[in-house]
Protein backbone atom coordinates (compact mmCIF):
# COMPACT_ATOMS: atom_id res chain seq x y z
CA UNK A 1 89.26 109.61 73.24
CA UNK A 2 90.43 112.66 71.61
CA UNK A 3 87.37 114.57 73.19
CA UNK A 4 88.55 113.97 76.41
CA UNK A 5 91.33 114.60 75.55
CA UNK A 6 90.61 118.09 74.39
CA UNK A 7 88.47 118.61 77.44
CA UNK A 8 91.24 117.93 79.92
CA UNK A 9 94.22 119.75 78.18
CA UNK A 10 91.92 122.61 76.61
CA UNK A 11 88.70 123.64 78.04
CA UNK A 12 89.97 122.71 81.87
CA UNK A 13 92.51 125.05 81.95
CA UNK A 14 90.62 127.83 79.68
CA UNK A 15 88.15 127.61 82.35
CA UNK A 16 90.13 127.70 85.45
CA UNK A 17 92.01 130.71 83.87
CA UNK A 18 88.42 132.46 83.74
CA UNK A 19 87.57 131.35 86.84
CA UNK A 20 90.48 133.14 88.63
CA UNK A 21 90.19 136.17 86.80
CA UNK A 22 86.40 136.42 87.58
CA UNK A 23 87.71 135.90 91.44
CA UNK A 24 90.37 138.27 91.25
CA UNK A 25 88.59 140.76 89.97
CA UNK A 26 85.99 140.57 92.49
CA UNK A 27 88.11 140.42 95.61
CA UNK A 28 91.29 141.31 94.51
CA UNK A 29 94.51 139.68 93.23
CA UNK A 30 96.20 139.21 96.57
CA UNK A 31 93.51 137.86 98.17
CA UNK A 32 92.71 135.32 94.99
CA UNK A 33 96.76 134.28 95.00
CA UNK A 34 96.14 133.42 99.12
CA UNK A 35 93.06 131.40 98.19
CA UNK A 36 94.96 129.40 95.68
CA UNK A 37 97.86 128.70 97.68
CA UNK A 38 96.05 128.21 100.94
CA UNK A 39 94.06 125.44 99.10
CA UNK A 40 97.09 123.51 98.26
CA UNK A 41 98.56 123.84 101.73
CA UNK A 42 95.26 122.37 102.56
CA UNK A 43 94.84 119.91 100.28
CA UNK A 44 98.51 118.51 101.01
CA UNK A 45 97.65 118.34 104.24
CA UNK A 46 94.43 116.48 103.86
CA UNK A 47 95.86 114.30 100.97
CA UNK A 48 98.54 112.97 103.63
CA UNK A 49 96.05 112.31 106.75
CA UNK A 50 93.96 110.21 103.91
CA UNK A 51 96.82 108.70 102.15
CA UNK A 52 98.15 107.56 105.81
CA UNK A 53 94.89 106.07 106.60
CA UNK A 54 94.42 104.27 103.57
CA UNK A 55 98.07 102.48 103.45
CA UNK A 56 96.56 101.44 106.75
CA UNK A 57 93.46 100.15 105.82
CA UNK A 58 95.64 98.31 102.77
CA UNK A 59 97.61 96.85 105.34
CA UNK A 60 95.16 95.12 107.31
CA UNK A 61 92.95 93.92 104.44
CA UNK A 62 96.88 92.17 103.48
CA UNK A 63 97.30 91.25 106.96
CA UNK A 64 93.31 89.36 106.85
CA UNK A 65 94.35 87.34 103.77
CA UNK A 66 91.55 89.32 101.49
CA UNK A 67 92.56 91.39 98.25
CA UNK A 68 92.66 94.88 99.25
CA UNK A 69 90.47 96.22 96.25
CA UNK A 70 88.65 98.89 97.61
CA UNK A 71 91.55 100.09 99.81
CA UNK A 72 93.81 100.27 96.47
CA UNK A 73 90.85 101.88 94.63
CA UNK A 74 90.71 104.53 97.31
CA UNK A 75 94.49 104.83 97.44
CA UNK A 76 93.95 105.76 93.50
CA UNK A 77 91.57 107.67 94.15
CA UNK A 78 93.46 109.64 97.20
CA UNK A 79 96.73 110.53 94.52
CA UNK A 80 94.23 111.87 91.90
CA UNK A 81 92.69 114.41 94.53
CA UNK A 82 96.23 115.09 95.76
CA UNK A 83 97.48 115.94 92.33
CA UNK A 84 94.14 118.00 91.95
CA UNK A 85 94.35 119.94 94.74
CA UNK A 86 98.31 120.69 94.63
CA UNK A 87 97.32 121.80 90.55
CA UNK A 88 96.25 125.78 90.84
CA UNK A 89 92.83 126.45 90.37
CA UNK A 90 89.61 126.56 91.75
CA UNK A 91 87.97 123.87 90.01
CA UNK A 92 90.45 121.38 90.02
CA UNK A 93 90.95 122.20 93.90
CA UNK A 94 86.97 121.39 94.02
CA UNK A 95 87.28 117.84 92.14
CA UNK A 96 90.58 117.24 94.40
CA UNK A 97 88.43 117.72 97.33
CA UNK A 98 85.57 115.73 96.08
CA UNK A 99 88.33 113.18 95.83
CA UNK A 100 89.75 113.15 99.01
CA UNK A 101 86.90 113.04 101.12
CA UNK A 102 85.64 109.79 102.36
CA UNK A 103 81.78 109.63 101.51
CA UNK A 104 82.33 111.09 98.13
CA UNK A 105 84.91 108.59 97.09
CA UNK A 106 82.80 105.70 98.88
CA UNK A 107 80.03 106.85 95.77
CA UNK A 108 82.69 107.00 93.21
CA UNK A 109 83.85 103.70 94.10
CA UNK A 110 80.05 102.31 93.96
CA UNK A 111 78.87 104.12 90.96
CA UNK A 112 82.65 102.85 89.12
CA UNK A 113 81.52 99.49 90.38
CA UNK A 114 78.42 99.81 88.62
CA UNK A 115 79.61 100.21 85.32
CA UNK A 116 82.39 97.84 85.63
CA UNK A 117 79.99 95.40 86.07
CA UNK A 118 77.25 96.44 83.97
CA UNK A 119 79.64 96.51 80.99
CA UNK A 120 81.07 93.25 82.05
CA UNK A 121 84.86 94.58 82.07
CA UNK A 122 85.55 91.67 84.72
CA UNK A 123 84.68 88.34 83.25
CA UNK A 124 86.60 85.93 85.83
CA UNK A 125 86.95 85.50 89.24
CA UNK A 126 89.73 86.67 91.43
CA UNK A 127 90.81 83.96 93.84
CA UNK A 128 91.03 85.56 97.11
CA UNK A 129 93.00 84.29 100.42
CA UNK A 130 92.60 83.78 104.00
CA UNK A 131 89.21 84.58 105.27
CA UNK A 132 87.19 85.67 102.46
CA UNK A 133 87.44 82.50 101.53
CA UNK A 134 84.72 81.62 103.87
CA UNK A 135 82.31 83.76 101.82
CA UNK A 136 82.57 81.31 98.71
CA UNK A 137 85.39 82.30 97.16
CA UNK A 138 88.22 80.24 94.99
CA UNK A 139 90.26 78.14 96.90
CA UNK A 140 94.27 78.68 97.04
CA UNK A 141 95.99 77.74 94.46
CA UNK A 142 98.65 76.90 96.56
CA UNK A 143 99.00 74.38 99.17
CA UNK A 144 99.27 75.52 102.95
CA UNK A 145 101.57 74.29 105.51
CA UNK A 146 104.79 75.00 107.14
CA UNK A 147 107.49 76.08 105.06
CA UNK A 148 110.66 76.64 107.85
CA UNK A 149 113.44 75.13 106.61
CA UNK A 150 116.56 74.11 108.38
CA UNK A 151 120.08 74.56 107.04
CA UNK A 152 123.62 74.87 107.72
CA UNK A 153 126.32 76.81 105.64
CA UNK A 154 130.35 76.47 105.81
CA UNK A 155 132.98 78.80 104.70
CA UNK A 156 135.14 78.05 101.05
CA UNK A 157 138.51 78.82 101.61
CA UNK A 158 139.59 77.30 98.09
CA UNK A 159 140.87 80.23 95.84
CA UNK A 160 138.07 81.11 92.75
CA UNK A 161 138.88 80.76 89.31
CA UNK A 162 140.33 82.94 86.91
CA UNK A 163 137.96 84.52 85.16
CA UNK A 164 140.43 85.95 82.48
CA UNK A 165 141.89 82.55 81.25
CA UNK A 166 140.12 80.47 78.96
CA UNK A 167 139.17 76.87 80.29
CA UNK A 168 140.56 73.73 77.92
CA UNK A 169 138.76 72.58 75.84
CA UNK A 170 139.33 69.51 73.51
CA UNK A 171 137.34 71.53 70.18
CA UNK A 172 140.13 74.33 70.60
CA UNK A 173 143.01 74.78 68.40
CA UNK A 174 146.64 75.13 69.44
């Protein structure tokens, strides 16, 4: 853990400070400062049309009665490019795009899936609703049926009780 660690709070940010000074130099610090800032304009932009689409997509997997674990893993996926691309710097802005567009995350998703389950980090089942049930899935745990209830309510006009006074009891001393 601490490698990573040192990687992502050390040697990221060394880098991407080399990397913009390599680019400024070459075409100038104005220019380099434009690039930066037009990338997270960009990437905001594009972070919000995928984020949109993927509440979507959450939405109707909810709305089918299946568990929504690719759309959530994309959704995941979608904040982490976000937050890379709105972060300054040219490589982050590169990973942040990786992120955010659809193929590459549909590969992420399938090579993460791949480990998960060649490690065996998943060792049960998740019981699933609706209509993936019809692809051998666990059945509902709870009972269907129809759950309206009818009722009636009436007003209390009768004054509440003090809350400041103590109630009688027969244990108390006078």
């Amino acid at each position: 853990m601490l490698p990573l660690l040192l990687i992502l709070f050390i040697a990221i940010p060394i880098a991407e400070l080399w990397l913009i000074i390599e680019v400024g130099s070459a075409i100038g610090i104005l220019p380099t400062l434009a690039l930066l800032v037009l990338g997270s304009l960009v990437g905001a932009a594009l972070a919000r049309s995928q984020s949109r689409a993927a509440w979507e997509r959450f939405n109707a997997a909810l709305a089918e009665g299946r568990v929504p674990g690719k759309e959530a893993f994309d959704g995941a996926m979608i904040i982490l490019g976000g937050t890379l691309l709105l972060t300054p710097g040219f490589l982050t802005d590169a990973f942040g795009l990786v992120l955010l567009l659809p193929p590459t995350r549909a590969a992420i998703r399938g090579f993460v899936a791949r480990r998960v389950k060649k490690r065996g980090a998943v060792p049960f089942r998740i019981a699933t609703f609706g209509a993936s049930r019809a692809r051998g899935a666990a059945p509902s745990p709870r009972p269907r049926g129809n759950y309206d209830y009818e009722g009636s309510a009436r007003d209390v006009t009768e004054p509440a009780p003090e809350l400041d006074q103590p109630q009688s009891r027969g244990d108390e001393r006078g």
